[in-house]
N, C-alpha and C. Protein backbone atom coordinates (compact mmCIF):
# COMPACT_ATOMS: atom_id res chain seq x y z
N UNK A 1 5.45 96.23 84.27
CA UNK A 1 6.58 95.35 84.25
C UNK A 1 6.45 94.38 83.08
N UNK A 2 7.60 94.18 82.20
CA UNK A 2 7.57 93.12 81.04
C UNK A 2 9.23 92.19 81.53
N UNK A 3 8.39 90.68 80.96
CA UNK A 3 9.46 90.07 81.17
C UNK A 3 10.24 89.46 79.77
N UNK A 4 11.46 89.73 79.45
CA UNK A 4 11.89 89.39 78.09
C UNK A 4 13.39 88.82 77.97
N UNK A 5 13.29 88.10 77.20
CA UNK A 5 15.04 87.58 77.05
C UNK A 5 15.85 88.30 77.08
N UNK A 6 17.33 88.38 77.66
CA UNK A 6 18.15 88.70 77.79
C UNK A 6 19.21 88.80 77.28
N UNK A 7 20.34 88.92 76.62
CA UNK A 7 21.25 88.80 75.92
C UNK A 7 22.63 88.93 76.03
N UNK A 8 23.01 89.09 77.21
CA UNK A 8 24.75 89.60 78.08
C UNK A 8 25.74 89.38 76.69
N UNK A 9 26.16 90.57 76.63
CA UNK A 9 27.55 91.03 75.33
C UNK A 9 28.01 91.49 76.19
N UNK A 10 29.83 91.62 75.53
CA UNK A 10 30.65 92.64 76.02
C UNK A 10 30.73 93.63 75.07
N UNK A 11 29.64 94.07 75.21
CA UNK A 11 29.89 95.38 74.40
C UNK A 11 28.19 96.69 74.63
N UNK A 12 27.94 97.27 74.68
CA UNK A 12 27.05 98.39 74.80
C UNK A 12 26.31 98.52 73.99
N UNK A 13 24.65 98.14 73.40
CA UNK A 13 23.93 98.83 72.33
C UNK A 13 23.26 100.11 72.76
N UNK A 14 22.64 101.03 72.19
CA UNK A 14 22.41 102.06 72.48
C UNK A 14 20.76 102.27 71.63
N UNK A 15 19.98 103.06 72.38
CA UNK A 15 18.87 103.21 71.23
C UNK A 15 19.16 104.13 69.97
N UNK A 16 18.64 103.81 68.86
CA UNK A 16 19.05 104.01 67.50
C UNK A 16 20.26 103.57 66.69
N UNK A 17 20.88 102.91 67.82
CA UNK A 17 22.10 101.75 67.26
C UNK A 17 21.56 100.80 66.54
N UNK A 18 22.90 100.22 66.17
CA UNK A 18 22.96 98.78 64.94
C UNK A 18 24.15 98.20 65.45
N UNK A 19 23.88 97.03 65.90
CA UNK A 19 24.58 95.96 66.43
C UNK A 19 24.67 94.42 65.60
N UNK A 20 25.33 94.22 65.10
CA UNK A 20 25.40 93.18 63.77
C UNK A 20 26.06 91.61 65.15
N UNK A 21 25.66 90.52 64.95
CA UNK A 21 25.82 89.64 65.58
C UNK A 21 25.95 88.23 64.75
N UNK A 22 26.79 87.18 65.24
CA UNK A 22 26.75 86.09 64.44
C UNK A 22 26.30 84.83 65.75
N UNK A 23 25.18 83.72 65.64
CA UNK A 23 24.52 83.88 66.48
C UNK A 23 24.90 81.91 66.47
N UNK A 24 25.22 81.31 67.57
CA UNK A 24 25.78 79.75 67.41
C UNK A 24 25.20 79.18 68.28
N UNK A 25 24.96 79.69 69.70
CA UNK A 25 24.49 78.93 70.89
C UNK A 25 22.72 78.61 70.89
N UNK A 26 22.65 76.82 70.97
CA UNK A 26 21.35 76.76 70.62
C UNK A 26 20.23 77.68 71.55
N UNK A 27 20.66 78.45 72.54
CA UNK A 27 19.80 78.92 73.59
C UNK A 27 19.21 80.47 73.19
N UNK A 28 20.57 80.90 72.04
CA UNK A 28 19.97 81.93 71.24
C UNK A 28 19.83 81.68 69.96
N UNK A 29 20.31 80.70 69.12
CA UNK A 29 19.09 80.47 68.25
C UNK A 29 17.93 80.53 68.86
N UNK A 30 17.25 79.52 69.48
CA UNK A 30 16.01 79.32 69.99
C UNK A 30 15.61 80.60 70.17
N UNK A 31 16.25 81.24 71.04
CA UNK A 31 15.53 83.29 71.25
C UNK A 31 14.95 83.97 70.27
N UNK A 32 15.99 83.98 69.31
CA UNK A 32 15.63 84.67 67.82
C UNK A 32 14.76 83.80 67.02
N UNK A 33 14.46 82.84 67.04
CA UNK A 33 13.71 81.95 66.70
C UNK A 33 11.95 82.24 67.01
N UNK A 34 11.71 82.52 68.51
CA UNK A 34 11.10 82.85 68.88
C UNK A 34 10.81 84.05 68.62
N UNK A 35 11.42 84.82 68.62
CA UNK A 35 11.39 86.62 68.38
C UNK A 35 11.12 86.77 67.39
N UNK A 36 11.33 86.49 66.11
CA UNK A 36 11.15 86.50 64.96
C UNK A 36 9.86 85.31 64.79
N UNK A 37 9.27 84.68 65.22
CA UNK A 37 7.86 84.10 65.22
C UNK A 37 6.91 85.17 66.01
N UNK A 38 7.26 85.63 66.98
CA UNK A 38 6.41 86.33 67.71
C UNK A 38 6.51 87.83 67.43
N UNK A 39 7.73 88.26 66.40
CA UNK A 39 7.83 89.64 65.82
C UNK A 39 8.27 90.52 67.04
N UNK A 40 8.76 89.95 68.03
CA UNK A 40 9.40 90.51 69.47
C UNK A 40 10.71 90.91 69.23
N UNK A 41 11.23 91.80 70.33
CA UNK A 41 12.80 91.96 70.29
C UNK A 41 13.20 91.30 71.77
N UNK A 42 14.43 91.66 72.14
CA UNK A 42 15.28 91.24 73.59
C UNK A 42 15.75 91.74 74.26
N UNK A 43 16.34 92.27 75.31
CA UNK A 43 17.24 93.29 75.89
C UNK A 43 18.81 92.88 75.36
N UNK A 44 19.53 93.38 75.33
CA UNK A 44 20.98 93.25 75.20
C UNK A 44 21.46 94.49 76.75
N UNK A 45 22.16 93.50 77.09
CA UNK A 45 23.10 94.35 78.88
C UNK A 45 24.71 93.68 78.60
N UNK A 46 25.43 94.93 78.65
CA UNK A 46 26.55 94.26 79.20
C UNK A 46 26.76 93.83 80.55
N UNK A 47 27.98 92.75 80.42
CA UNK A 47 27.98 91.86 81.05
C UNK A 47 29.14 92.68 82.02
N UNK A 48 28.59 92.30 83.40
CA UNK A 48 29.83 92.93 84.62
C UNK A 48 30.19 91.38 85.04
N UNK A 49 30.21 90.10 84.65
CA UNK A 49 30.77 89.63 85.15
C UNK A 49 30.63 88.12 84.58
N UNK A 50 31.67 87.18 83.60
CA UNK A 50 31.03 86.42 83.48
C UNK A 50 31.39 86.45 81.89
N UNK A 51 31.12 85.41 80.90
CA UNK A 51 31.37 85.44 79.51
C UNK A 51 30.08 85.32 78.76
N UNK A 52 30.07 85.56 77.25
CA UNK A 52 29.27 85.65 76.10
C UNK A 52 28.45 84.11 75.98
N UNK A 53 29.52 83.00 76.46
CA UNK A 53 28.87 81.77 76.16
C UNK A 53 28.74 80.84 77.42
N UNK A 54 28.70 79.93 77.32
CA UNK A 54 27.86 79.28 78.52
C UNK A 54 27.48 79.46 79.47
N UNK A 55 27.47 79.43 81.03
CA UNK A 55 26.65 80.05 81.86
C UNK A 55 26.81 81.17 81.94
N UNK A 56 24.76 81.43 82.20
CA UNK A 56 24.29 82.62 82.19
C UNK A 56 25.27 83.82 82.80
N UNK A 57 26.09 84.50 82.21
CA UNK A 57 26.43 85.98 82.91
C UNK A 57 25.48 86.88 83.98
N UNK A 58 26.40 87.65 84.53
CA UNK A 58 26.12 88.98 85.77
C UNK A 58 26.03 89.69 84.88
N UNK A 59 24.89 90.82 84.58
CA UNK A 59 25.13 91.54 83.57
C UNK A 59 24.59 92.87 84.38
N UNK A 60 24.66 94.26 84.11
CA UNK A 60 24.52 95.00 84.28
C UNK A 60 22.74 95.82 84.44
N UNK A 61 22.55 96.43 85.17
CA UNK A 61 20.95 96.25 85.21
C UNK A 61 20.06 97.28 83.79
N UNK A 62 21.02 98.11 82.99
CA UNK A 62 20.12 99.21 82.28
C UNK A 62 20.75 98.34 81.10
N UNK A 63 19.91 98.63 80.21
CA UNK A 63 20.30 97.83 78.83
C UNK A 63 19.43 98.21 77.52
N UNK A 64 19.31 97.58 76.69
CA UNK A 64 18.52 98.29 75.23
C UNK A 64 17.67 96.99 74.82
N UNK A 65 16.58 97.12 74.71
CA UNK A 65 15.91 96.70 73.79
C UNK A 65 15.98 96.57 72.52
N UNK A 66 16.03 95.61 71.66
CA UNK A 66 16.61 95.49 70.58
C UNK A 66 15.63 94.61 69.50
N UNK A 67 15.62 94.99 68.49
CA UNK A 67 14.80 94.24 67.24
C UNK A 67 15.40 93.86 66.61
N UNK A 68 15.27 92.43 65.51
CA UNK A 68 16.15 91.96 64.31
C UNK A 68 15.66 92.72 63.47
N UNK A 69 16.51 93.25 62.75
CA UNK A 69 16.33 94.02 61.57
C UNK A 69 16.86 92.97 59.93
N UNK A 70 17.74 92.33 60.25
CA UNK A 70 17.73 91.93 58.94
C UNK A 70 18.65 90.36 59.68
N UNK A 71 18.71 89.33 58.96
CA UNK A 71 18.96 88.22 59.26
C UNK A 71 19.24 87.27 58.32
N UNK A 72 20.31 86.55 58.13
CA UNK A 72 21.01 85.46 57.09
C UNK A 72 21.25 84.04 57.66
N UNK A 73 21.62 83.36 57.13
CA UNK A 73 22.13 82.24 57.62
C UNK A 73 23.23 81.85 56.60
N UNK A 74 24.61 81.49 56.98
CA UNK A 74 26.03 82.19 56.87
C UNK A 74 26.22 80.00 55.65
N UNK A 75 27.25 80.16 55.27
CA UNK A 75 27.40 78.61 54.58
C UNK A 75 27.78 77.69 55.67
N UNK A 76 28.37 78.24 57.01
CA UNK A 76 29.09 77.69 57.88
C UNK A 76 27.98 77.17 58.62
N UNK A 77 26.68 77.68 58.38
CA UNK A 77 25.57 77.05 59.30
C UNK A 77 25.25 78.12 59.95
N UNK A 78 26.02 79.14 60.79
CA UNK A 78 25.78 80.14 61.74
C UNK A 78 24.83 80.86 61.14
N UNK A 79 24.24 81.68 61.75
CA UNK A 79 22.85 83.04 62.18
C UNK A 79 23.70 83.66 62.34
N UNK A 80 23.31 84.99 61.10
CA UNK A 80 23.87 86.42 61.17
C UNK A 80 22.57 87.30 61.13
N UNK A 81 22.50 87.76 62.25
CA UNK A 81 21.40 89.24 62.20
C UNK A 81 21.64 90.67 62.59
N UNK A 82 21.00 91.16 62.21
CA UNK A 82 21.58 93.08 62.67
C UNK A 82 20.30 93.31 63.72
N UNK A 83 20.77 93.83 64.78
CA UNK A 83 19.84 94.54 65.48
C UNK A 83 19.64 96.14 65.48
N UNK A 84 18.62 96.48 66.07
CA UNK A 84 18.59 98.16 65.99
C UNK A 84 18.16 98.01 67.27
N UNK A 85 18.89 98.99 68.13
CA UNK A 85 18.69 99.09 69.68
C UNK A 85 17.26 100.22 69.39
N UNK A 86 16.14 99.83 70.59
CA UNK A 86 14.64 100.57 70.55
C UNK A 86 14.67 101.60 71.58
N UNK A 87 14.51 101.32 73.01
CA UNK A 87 14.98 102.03 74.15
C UNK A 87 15.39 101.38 75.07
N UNK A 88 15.68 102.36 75.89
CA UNK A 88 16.41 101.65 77.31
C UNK A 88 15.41 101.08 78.46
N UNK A 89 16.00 100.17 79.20
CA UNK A 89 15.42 99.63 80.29
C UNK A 89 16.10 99.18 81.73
N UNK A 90 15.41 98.94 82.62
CA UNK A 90 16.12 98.78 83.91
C UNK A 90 15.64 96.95 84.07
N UNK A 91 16.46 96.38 84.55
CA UNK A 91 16.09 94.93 85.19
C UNK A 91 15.72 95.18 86.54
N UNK A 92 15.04 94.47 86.88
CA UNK A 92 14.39 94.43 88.22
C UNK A 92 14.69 93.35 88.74
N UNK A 93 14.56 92.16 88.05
CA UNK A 93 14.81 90.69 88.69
C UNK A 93 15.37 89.96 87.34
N UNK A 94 15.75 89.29 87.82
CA UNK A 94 16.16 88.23 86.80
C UNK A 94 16.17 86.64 86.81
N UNK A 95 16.12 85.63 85.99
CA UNK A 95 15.33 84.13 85.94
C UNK A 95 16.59 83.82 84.96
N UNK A 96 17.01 82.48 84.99
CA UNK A 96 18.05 81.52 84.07
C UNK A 96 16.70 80.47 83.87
N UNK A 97 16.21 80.26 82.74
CA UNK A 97 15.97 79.51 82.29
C UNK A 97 16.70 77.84 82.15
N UNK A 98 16.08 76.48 82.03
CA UNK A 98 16.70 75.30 82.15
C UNK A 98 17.98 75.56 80.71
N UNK A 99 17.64 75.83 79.54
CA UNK A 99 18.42 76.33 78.94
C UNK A 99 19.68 77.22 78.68
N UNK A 100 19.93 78.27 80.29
CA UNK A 100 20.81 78.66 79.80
C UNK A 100 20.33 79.84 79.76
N UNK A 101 19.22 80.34 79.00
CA UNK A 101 18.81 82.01 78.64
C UNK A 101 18.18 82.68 80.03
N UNK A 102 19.16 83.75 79.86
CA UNK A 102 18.59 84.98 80.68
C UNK A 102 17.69 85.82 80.48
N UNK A 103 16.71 85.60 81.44
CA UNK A 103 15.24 86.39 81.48
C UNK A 103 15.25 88.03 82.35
N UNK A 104 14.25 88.71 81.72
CA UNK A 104 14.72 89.82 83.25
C UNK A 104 13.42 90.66 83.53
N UNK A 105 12.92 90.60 84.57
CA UNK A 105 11.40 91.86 84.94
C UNK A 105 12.10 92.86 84.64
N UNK A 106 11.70 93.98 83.42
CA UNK A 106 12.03 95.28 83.34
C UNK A 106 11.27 96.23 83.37
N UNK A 107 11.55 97.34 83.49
CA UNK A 107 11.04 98.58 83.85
C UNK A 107 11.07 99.51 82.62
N UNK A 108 10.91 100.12 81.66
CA UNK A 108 10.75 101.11 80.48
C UNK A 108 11.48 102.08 81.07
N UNK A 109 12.47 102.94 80.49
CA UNK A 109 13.38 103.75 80.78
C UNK A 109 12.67 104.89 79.65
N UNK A 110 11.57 106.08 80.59
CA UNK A 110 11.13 107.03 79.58
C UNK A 110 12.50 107.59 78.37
N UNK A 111 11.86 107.76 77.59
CA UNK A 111 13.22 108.45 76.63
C UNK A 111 13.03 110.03 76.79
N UNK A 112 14.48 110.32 76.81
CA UNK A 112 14.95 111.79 77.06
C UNK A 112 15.41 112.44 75.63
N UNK A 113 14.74 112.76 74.42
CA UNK A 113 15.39 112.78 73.18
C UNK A 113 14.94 114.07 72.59
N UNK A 114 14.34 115.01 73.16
CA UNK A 114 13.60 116.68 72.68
C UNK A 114 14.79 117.08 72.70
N UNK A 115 15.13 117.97 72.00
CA UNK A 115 15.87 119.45 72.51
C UNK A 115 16.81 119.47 71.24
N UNK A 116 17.16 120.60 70.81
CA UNK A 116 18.66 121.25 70.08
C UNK A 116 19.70 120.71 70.88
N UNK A 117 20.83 120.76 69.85
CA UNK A 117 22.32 120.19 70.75
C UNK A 117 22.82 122.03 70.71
N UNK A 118 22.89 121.87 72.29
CA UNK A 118 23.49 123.30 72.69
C UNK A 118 24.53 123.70 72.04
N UNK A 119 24.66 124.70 71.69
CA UNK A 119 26.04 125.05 71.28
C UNK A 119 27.88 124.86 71.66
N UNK A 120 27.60 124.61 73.02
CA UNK A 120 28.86 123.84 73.52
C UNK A 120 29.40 122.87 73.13
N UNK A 121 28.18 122.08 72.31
CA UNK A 121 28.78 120.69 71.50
C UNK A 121 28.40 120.43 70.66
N UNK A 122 28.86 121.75 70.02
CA UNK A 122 29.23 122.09 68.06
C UNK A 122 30.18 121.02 67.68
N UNK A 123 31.12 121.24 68.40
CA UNK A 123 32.49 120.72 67.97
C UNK A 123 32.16 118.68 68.04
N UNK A 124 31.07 118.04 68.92
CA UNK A 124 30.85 116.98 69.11
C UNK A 124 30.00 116.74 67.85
N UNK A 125 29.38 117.44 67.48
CA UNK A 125 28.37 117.31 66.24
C UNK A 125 29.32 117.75 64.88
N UNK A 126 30.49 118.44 65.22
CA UNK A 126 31.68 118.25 63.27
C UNK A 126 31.97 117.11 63.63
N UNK A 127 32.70 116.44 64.70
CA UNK A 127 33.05 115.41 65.01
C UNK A 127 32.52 114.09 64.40
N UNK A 128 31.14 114.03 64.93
CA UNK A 128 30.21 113.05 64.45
C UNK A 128 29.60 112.99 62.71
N UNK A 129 29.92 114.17 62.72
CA UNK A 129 29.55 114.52 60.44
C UNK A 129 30.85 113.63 59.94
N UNK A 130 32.09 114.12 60.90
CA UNK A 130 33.33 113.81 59.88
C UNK A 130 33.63 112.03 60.09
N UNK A 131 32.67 111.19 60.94
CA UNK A 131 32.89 109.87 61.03
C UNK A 131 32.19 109.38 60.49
N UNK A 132 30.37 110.30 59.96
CA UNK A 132 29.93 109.40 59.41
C UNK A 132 30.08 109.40 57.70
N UNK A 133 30.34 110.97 57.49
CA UNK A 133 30.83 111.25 56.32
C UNK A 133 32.36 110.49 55.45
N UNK A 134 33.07 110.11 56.53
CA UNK A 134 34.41 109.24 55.87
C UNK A 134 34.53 108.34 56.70
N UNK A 135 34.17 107.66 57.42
CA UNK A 135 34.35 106.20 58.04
C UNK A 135 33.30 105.13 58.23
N UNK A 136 31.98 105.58 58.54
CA UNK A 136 30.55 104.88 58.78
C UNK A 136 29.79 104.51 57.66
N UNK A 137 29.67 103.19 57.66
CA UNK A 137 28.50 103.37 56.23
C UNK A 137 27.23 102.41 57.25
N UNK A 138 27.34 101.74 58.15
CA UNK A 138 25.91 101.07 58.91
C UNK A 138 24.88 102.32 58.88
N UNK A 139 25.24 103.64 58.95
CA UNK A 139 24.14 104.98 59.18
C UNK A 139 23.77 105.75 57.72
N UNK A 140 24.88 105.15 57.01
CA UNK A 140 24.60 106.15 55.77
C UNK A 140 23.31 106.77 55.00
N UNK A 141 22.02 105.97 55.30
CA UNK A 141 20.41 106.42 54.66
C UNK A 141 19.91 107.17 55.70
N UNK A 142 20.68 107.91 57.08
CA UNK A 142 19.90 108.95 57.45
C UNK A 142 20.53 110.45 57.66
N UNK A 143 20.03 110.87 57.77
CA UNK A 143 19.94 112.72 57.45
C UNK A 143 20.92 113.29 58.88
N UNK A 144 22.12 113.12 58.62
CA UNK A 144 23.02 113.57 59.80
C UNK A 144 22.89 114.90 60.16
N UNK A 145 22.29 115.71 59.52
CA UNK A 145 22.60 117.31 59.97
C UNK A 145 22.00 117.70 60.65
N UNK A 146 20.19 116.68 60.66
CA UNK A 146 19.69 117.01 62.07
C UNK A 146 19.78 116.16 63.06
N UNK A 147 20.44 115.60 63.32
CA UNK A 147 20.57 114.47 64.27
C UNK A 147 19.86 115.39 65.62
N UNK A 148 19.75 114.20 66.25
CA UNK A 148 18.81 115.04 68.00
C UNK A 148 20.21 114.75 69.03
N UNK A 149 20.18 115.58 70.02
CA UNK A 149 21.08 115.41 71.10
C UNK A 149 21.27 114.20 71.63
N UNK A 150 20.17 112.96 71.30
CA UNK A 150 20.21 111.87 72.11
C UNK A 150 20.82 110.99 71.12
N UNK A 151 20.83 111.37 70.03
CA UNK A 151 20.89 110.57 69.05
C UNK A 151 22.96 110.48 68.79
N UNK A 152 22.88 111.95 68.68
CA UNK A 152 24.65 112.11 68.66
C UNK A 152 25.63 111.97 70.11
N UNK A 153 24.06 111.60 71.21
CA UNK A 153 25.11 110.78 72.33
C UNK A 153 25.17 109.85 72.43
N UNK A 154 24.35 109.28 71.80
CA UNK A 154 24.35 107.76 71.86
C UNK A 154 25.78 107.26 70.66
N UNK A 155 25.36 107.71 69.37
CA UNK A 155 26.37 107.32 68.12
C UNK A 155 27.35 107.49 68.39
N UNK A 156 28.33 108.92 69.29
CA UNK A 156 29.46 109.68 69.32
C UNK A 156 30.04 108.08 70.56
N UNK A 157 29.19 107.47 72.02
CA UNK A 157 29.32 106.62 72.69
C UNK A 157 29.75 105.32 71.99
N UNK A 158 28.97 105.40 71.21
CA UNK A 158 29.26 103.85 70.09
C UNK A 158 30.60 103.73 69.44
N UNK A 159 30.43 104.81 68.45
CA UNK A 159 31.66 105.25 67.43
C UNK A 159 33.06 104.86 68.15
N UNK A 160 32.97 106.30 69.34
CA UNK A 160 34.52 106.45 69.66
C UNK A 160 34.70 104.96 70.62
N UNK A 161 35.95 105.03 71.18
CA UNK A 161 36.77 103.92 71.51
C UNK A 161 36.90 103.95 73.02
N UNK A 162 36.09 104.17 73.77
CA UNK A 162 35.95 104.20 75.31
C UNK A 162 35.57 102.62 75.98
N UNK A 163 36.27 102.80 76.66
CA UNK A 163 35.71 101.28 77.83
C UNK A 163 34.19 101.46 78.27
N UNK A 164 34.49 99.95 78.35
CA UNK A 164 33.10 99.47 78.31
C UNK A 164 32.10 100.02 79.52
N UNK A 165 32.89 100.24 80.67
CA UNK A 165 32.48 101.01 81.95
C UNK A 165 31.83 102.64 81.28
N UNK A 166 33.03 103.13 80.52
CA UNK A 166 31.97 104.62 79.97
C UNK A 166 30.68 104.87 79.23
N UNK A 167 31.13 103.63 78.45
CA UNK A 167 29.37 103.52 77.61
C UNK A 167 29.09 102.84 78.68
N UNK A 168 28.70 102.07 79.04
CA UNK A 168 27.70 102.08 80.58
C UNK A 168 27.13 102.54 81.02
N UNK A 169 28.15 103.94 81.32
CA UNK A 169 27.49 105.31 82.27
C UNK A 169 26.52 106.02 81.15
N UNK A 170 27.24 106.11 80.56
CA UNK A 170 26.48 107.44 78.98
C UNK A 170 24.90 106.39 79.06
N UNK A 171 25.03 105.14 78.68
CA UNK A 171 23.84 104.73 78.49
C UNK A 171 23.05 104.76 79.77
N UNK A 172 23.24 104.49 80.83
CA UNK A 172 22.49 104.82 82.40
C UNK A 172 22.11 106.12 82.81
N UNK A 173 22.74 107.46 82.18
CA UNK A 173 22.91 108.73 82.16
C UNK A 173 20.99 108.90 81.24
N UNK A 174 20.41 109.84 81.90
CA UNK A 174 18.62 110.00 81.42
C UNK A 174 19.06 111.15 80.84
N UNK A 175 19.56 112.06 80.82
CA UNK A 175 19.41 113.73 80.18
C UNK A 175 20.60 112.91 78.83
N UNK A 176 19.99 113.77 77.70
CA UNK A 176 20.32 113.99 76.46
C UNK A 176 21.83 114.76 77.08
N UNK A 177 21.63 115.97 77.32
CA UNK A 177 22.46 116.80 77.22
C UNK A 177 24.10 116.38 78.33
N UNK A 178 23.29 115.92 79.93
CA UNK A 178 24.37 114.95 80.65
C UNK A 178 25.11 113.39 79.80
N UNK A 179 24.39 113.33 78.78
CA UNK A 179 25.38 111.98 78.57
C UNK A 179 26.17 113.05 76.93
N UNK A 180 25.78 113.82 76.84
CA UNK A 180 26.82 114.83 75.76
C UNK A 180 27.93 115.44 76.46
N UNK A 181 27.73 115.83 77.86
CA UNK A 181 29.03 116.24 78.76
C UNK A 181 29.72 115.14 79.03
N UNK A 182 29.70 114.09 79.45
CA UNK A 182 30.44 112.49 79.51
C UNK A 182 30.94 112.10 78.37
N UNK A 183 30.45 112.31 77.58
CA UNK A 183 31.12 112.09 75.95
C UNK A 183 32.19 112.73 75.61
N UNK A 184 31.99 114.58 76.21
CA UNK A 184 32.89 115.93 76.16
C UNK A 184 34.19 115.60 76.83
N UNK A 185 33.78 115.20 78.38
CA UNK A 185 34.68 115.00 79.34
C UNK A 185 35.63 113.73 78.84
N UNK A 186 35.21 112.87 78.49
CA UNK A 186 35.36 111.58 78.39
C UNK A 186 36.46 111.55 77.00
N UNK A 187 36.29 112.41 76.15
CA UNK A 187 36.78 112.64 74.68
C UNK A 187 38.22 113.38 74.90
N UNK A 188 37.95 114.46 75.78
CA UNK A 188 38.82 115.29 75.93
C UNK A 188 40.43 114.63 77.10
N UNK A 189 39.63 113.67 77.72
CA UNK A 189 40.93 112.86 78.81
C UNK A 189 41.63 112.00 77.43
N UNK A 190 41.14 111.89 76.65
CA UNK A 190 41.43 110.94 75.91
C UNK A 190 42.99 111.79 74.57
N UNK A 191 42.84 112.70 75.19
CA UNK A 191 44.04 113.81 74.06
C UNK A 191 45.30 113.43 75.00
């Protein structure tokens, strides 16, 4: 069990994601502050209940571990940093700090990331070439043609335009290949 800061967004990171953030509330300065002294990352969970800023949010129990990858400080005063989601995790318990920041006992969510993308989701993998090839540039320095099954379920989850409830599931979903059918299913209601 590890216990680590918390981060409630409305929005989903994923492992091998990039999540760009502009950062105002002294309770996460202070976080990243810390994280970046101690060379640590945080969980990021969306939030089931509750907002981005002042009291602590209900947030959802599976979430991503996340590292600063690169970090500015803006003319306006604000903290701009990019994160890269690491892996997934489960909360077990959770602590509000006098501050405001959400703490959480987590659990390591083994990663499910071996395997070929089956042939059934050819068409999810042109899909994913033709977004990063003419719309994406946050991915552009890596090698799309081999992407791993976990990798093009996670990105294809990010990319497309699904509620926040579906990336949820995709990210709570352990098989590579089950969160590529949710993506399938999920893509196809969407015609």
């Amino acid at each position: 069990m590890h216990n680590i800061p918390l981060f409630p967004l409305h929005t989903v990171l994923y492992p091998h994601g990039r999540l760009p953030l502009r950062i105002f509330e002294p309770r996460y300065l202070d976080m990243v502050s810390d994280c970046m002294k101690t060379d640590s990352g945080f969980g990021v969970c969306l939030i089931r209940q509750g907002t981005e800023t002042g009291p602590a949010a209900d947030c959802f129990n599976t979430g991503t571990y996340a590292e600063i990858i690169d970090f500015s400080r803006q003319p306006d005063g604000l903290l701009t940093i990019t994160l890269q989601g690491k892996r997934r995790f489960r909360v077990l318990q959770t602590a509000v700090r006098n501050n405001n920041l959400l703490t959480g006992e987590i659990n390591w969510i083994p990663p499910n990331e071996a395997g070929e993308s089956p042939e059934e989701y050819s068409m999810l993998k042109e899909l994913y070439l033709h977004i990063v090839e003419n719309y994406e540039t946050f991915y552009a320095h890596e090698d799309h043609e081999t992407v791993s099954p976990a990798v093009l379920s996670y990105r294809l989850a990010e990319f497309l335009p699904f509620d926040n409830d579906v990336k949820q599931e995709i990210l709570e979903t352990d098989s590579a290949q089950a969160r590529l059918e949710l993506v399938k299913t999920n893509l196809m209601s969407m015609e």
